[in-house]
N, C-alpha and C. Protein backbone atom coordinates (compact mmCIF):
# COMPACT_ATOMS: atom_id res chain seq x y z
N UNK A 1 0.82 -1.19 0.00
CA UNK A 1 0.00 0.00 0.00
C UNK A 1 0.88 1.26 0.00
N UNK A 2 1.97 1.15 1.07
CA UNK A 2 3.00 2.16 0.78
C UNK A 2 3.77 2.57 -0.41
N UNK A 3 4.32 1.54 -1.24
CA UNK A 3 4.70 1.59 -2.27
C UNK A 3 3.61 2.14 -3.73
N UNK A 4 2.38 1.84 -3.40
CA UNK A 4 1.88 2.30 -4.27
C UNK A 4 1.44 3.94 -4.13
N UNK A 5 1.98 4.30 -3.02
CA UNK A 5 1.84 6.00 -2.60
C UNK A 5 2.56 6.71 -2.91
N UNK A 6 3.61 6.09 -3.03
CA UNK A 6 5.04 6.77 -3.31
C UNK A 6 5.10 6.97 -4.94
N UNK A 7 4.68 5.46 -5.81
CA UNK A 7 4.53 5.52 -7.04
C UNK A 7 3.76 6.90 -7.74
N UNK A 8 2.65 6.57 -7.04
CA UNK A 8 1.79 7.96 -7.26
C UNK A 8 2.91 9.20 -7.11
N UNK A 9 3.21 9.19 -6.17
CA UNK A 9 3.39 10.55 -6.22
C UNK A 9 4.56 10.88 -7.28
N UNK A 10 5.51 10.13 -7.03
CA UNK A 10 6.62 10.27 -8.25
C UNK A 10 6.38 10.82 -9.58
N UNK A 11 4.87 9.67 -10.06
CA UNK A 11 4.50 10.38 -11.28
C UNK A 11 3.44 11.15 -11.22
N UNK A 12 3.27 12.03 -10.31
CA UNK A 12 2.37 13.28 -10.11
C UNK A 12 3.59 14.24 -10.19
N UNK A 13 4.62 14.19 -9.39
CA UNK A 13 6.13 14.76 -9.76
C UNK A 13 6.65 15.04 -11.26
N UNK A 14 6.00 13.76 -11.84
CA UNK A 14 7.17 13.92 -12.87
C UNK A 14 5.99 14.59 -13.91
N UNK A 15 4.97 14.24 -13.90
CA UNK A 15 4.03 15.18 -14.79
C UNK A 15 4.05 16.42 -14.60
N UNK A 16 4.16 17.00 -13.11
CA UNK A 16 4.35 18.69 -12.83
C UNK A 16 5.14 19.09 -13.88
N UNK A 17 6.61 18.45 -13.51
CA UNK A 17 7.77 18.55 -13.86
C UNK A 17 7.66 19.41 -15.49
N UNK A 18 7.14 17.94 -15.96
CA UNK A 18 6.93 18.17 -17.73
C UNK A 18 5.60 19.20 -17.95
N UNK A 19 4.79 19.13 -17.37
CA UNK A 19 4.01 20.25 -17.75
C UNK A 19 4.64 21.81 -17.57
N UNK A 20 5.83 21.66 -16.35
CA UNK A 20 6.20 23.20 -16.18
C UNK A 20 7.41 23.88 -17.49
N UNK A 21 7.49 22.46 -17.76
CA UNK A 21 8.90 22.89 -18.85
C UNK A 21 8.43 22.91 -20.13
N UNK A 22 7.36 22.67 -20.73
CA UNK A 22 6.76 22.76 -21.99
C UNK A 22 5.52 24.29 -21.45
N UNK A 23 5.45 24.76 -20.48
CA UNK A 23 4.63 25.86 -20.29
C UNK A 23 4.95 27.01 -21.33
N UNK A 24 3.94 27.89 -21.91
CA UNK A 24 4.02 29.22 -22.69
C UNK A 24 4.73 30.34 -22.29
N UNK A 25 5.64 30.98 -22.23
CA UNK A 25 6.83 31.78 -21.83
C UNK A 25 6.28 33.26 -21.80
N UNK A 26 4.67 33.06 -21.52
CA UNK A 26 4.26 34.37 -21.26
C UNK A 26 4.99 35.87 -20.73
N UNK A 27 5.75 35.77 -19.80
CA UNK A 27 6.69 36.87 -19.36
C UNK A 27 7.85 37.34 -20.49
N UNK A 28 8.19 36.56 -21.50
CA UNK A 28 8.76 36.93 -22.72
C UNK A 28 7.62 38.05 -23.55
N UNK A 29 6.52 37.25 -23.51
CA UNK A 29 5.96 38.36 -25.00
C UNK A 29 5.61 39.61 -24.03
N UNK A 30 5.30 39.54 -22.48
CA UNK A 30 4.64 41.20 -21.78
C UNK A 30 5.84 42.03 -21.74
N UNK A 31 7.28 41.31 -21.57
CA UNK A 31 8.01 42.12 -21.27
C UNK A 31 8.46 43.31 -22.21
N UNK A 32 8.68 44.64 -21.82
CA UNK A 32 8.96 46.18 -22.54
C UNK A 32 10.29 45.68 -23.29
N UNK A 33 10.18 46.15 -24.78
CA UNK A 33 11.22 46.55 -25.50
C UNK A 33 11.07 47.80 -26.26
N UNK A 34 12.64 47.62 -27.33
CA UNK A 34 12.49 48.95 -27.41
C UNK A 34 12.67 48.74 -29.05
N UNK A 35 12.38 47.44 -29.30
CA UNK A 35 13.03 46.77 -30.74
C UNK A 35 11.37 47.21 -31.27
N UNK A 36 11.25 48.14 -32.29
CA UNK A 36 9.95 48.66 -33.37
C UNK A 36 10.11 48.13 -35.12
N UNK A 37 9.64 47.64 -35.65
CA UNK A 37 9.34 47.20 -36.76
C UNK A 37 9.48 48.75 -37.43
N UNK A 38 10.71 48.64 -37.78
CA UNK A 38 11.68 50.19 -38.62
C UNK A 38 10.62 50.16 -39.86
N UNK A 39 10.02 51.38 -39.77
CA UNK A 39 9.46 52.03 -41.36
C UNK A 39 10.73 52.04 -42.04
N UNK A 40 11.75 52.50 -42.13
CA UNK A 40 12.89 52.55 -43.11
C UNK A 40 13.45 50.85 -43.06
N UNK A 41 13.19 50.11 -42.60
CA UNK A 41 13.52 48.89 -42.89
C UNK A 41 12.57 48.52 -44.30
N UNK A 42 11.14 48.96 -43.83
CA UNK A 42 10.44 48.21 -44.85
C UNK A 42 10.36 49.25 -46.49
N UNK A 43 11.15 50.47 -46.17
CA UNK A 43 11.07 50.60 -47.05
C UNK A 43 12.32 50.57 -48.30
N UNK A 44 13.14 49.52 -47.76
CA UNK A 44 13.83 48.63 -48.38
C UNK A 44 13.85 47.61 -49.09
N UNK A 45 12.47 46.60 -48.74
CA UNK A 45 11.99 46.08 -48.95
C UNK A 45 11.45 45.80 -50.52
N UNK A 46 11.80 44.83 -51.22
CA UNK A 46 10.91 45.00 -52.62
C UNK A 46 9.94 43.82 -53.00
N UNK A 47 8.99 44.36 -53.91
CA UNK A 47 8.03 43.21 -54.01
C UNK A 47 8.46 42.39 -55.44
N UNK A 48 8.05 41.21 -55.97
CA UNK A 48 8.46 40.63 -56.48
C UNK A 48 8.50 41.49 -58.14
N UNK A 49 7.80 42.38 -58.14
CA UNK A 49 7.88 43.28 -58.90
C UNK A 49 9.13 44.06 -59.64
N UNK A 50 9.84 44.54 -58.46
CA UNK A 50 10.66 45.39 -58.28
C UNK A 50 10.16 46.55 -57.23
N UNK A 51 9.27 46.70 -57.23
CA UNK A 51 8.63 47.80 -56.39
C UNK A 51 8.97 47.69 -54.78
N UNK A 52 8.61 48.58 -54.18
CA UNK A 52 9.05 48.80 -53.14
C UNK A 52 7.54 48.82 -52.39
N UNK A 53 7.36 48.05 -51.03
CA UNK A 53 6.82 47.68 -50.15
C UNK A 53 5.78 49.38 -49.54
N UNK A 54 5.00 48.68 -49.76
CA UNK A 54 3.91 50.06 -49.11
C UNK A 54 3.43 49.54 -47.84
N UNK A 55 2.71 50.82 -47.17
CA UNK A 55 1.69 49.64 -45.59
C UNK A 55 0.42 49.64 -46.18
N UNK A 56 -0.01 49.51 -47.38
CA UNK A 56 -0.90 49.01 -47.95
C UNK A 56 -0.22 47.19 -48.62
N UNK A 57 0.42 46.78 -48.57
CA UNK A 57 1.13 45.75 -49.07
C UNK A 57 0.80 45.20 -47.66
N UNK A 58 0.90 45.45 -45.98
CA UNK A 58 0.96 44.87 -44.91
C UNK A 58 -0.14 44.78 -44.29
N UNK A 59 -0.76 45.94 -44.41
CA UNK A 59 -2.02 45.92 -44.01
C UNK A 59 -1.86 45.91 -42.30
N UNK A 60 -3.06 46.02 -41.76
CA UNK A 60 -3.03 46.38 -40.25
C UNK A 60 -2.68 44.95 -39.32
N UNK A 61 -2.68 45.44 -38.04
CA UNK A 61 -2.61 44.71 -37.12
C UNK A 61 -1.51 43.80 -37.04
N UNK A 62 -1.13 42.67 -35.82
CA UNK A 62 0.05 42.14 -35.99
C UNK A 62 0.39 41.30 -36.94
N UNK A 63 1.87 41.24 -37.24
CA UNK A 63 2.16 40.31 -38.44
C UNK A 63 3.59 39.56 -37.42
N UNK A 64 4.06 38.53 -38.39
CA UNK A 64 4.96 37.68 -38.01
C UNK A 64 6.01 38.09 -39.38
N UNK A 65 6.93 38.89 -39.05
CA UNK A 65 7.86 39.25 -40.06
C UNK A 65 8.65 37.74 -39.92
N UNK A 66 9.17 37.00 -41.20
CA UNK A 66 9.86 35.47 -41.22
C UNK A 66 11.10 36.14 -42.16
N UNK A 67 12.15 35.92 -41.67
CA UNK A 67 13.45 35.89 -42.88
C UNK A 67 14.08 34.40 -43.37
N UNK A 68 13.87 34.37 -44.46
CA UNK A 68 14.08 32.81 -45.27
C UNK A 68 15.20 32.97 -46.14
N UNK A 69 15.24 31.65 -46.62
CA UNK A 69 16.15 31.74 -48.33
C UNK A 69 15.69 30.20 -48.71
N UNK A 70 16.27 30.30 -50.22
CA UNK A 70 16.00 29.41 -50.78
C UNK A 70 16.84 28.42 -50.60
N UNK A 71 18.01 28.86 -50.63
CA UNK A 71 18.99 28.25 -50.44
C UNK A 71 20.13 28.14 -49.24
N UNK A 72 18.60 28.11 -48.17
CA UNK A 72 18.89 27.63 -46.76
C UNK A 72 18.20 26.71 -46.35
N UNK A 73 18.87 25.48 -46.16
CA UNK A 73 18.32 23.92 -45.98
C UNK A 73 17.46 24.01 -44.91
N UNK A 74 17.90 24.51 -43.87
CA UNK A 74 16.75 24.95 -42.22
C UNK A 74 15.41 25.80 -42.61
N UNK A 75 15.76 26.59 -43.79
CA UNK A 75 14.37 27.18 -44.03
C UNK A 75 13.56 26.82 -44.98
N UNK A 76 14.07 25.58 -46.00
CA UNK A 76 13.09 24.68 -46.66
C UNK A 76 12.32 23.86 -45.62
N UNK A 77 13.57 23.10 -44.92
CA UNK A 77 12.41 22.49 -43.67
C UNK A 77 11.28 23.08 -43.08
N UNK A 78 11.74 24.39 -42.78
CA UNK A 78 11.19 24.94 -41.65
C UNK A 78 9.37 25.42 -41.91
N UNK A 79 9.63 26.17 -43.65
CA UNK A 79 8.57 27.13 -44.24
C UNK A 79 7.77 26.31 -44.11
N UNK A 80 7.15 25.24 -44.75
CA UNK A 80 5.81 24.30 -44.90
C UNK A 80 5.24 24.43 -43.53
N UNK A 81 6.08 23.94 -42.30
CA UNK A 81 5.34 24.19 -41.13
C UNK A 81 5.13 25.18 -40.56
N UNK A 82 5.35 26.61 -41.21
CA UNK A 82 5.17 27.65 -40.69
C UNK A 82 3.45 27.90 -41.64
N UNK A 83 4.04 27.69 -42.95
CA UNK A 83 2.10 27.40 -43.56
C UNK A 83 1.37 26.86 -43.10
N UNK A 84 1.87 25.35 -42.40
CA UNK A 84 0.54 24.93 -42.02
C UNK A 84 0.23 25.42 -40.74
N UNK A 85 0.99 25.91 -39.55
CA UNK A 85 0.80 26.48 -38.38
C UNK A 85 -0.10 27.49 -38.82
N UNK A 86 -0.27 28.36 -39.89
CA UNK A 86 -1.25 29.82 -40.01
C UNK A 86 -2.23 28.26 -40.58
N UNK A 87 -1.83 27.65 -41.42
CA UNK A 87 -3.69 27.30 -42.39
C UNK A 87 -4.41 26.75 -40.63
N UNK A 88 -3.53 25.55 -40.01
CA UNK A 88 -4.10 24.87 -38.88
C UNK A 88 -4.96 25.55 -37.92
N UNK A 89 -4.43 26.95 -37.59
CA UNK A 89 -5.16 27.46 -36.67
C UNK A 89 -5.83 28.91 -37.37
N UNK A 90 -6.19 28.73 -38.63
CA UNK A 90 -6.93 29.47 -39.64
C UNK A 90 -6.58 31.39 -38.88
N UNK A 91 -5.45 31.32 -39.70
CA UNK A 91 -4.68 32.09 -39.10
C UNK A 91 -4.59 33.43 -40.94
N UNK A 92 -4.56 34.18 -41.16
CA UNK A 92 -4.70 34.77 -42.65
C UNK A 92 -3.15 35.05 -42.92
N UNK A 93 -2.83 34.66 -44.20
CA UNK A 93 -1.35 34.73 -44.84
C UNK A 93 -0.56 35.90 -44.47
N UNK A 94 -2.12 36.71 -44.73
CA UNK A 94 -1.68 38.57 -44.63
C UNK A 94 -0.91 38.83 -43.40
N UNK A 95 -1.08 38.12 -42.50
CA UNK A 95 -0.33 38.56 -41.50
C UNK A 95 1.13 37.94 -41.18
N UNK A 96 1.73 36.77 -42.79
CA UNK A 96 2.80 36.63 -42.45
C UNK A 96 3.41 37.49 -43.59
N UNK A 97 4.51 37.81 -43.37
CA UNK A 97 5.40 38.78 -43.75
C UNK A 97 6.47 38.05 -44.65
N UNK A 98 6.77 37.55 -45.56
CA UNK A 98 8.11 37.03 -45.67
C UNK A 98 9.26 37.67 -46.04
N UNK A 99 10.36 37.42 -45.84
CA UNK A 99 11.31 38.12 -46.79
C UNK A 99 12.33 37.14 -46.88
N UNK A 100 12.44 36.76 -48.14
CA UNK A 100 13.70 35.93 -48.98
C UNK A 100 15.21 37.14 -48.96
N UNK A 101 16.06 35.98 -47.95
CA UNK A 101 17.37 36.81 -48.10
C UNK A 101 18.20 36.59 -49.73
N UNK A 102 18.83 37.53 -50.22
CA UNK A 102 19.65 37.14 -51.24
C UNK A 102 19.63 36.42 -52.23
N UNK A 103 17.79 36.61 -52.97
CA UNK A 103 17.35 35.26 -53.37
C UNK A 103 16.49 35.91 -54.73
N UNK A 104 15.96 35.41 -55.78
CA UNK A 104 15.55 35.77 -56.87
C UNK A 104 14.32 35.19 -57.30
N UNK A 105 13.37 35.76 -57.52
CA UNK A 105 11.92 35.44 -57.67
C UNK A 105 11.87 34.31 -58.09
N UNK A 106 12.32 33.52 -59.22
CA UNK A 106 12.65 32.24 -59.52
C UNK A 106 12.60 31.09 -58.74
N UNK A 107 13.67 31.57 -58.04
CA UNK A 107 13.92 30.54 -56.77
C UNK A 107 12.44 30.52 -55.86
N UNK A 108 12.43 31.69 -55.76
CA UNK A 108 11.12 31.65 -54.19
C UNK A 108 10.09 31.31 -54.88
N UNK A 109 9.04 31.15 -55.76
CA UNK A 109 8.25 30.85 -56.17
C UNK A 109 8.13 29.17 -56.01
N UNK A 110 8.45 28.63 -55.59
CA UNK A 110 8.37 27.51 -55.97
C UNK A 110 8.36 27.04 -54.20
N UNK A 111 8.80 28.03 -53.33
CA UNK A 111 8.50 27.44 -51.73
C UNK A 111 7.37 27.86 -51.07
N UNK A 112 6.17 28.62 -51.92
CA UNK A 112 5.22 29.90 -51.58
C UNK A 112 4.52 28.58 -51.51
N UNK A 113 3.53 28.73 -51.07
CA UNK A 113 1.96 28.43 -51.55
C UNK A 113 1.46 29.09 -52.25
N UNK A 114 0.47 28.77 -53.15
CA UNK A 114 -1.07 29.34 -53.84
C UNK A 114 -1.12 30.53 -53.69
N UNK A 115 -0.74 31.76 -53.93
CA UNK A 115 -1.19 33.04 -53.61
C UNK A 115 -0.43 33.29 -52.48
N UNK A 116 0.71 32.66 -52.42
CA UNK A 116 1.24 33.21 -51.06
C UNK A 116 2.74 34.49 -51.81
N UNK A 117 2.92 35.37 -51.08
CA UNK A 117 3.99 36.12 -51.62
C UNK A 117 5.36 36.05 -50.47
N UNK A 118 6.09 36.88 -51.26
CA UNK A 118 7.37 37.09 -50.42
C UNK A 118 7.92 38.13 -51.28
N UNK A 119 8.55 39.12 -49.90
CA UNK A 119 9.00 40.06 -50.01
C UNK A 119 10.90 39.83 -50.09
N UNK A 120 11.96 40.79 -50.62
CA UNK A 120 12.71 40.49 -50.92
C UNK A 120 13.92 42.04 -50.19
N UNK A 121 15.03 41.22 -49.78
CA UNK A 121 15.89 41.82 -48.58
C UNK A 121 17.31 41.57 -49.10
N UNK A 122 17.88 42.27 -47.96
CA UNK A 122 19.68 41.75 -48.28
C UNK A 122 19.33 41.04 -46.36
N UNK A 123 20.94 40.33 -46.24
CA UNK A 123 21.20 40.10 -45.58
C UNK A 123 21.83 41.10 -44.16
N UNK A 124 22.21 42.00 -45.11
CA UNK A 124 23.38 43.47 -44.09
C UNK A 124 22.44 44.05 -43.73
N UNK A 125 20.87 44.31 -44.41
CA UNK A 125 19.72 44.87 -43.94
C UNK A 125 19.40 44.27 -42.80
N UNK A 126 19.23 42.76 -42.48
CA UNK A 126 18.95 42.28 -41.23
C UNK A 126 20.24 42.36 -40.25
N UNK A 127 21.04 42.80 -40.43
CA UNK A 127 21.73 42.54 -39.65
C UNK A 127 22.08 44.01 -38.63
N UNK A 128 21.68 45.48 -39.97
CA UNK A 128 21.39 46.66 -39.49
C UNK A 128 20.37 46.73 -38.82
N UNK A 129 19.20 46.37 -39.37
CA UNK A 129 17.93 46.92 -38.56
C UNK A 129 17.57 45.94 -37.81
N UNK A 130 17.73 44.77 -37.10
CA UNK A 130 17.34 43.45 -36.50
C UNK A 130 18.55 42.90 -35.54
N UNK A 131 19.93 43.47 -35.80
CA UNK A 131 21.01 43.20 -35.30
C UNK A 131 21.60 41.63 -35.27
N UNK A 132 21.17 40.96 -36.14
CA UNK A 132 21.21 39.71 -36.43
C UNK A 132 21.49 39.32 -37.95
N UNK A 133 22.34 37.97 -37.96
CA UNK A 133 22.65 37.63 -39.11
C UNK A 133 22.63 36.42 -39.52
N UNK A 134 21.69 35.47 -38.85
CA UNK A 134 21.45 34.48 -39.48
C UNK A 134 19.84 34.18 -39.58
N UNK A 135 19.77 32.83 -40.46
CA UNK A 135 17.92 32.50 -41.19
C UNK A 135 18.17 30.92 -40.71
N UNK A 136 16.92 31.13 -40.58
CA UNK A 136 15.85 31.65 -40.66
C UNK A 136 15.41 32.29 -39.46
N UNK A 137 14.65 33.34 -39.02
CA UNK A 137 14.15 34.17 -37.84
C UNK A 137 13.28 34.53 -37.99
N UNK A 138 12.38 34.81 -37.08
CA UNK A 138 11.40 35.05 -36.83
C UNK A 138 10.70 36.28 -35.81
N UNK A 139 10.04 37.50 -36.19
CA UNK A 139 9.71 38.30 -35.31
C UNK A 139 8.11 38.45 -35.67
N UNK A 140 7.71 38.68 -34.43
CA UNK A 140 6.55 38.72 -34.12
C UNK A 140 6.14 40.22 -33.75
N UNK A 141 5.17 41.25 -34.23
CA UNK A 141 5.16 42.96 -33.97
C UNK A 141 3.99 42.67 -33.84
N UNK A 142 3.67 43.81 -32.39
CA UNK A 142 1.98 43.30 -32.58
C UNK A 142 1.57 44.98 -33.58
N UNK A 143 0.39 45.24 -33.31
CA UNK A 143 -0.09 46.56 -34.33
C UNK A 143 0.27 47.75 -34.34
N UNK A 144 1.06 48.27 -33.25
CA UNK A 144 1.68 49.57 -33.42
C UNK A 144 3.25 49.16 -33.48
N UNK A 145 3.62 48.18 -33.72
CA UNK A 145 4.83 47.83 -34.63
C UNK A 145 6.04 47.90 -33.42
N UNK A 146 5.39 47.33 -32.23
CA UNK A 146 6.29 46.64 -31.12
C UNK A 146 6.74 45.33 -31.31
N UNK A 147 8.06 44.86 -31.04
CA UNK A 147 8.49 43.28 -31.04
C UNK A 147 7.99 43.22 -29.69
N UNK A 148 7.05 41.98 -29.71
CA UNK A 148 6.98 41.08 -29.21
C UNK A 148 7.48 39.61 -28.36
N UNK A 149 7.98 39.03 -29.59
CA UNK A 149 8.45 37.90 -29.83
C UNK A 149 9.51 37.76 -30.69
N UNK A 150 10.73 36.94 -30.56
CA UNK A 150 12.07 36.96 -31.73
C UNK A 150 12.33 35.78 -31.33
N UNK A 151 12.14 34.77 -32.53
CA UNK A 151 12.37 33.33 -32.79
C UNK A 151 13.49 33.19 -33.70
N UNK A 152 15.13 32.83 -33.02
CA UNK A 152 16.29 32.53 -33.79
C UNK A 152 16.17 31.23 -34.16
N UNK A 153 16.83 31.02 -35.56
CA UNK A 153 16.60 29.86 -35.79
C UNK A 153 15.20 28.54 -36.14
N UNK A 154 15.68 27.99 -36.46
CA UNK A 154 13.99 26.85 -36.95
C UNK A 154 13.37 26.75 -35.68
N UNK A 155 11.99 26.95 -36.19
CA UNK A 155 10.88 27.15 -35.10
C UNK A 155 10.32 25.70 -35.08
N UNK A 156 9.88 25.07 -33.83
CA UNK A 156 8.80 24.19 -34.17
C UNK A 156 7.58 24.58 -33.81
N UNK A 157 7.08 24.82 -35.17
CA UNK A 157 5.59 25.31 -34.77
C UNK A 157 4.35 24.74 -34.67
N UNK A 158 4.76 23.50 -34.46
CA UNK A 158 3.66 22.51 -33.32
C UNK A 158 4.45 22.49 -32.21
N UNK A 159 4.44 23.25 -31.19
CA UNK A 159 4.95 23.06 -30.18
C UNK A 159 3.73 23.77 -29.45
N UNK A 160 3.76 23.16 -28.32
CA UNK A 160 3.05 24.56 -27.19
C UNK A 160 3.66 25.33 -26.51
N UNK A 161 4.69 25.57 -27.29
CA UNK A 161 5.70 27.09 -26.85
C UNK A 161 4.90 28.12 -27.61
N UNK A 162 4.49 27.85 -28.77
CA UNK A 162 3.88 28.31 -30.10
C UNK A 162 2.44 29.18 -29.11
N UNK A 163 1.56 28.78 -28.09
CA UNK A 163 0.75 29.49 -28.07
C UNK A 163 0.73 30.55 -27.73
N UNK A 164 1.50 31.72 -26.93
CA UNK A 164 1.32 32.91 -27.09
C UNK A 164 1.51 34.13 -28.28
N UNK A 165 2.16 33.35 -29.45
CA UNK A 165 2.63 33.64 -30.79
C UNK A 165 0.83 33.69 -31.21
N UNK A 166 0.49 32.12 -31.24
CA UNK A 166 -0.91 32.07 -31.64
C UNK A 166 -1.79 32.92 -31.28
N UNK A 167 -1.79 33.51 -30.23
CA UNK A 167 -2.96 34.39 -29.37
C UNK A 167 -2.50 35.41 -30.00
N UNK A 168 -1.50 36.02 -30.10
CA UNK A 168 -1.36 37.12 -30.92
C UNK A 168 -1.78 37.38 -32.07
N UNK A 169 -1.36 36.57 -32.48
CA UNK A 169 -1.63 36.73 -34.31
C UNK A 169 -3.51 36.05 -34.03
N UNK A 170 -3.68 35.88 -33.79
CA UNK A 170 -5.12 35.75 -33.51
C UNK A 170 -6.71 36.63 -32.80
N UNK A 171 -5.76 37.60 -32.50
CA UNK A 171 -6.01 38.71 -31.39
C UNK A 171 -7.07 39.43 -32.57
N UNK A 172 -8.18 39.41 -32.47
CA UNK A 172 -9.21 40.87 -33.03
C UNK A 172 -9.50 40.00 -34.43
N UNK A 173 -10.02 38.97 -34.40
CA UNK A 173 -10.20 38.08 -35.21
C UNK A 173 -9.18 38.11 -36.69
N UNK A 174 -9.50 37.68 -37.38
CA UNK A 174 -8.60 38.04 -38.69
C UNK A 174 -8.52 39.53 -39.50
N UNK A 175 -8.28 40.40 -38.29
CA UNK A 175 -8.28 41.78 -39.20
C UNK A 175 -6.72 41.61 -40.21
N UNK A 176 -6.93 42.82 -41.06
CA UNK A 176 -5.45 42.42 -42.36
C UNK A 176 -5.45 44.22 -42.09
């Protein structure tokens, strides 16, 4: 009878345990920064056009700015599950942002989805306005163009680290 008390509790222990370490890192996204989604960043920015990025191209409310390439093996992996993370939790494209580092319409067309776009960058640009220099990354701005959230490196976005990202980009139903 004793032994089976102890059992219990161990794995009442060890479930805490794992539930506390897969928990949502809420105190990351409340905490004050001072990192703003640079208007002169985006207007660096070009569309597959040649043209240059308007905030009619972004449209309102938060977006998930993503920096990719084509010819970055971590961000072929990575992109599909970043699509299906927005289709899964019916999440609108408009609010992801892409930008292909160092890369030529050619190439990116072929990692998009259906109507999906991507915007086009240098690398020295992210590294000026973002202070960072490697892809794939990830920032999260909510609507007056505060960081939020900054995801280095491949995301797993089935994770339940992923839900305060989700609540955001989810926030005020699908406004664009």
């Amino acid at each position: 009878m004793l032994t089976f008390f102890w059992r219990g509790l161990v794995v009442a222990f060890l479930l805490l345990t794992f539930f506390y370490l897969i928990r949502p890192n809420y105190q990351e996204l409340e905490r004050k920064t001072t990192i703003w989604l640079n208007p002169l960043y985006l207007e660096k920015l070009k569309k597959s056009d040649g043209s240059k990025i308007t905030s009619i191209d972004l449209g309102k409310g938060s977006k998930l700015l993503h920096f990719w390439a084509p010819w970055c093996v971590p961000c072929q992996q990575e992109l599909p599950k970043l699509f299906d993370f927005f289709k899964k939790n019916n999440i609108s494209l408009a609010k992801l942002v892409l930008v292909a580092i160092n890369a030529g319409q050619s190439k990116v067309k072929d990692f998009l989805p259906p109507n999906g776009t991507s915007f086009f960058g240098h690398l020295q640009d992210l590294k000026y306005y973002f202070d960072s220099d490697s892809i794939p990354q990830s920032f999260l701005f909510d609507r007056e163009g505060k960081l939020l959230w900054h995801g280095k490196g491949p995301q797993n976005w089935d994770s339940l680290k992923m839900g305060p990202v989700l609540k955001i980009l989810s926030e005020a139903g699908h406004e664009q």
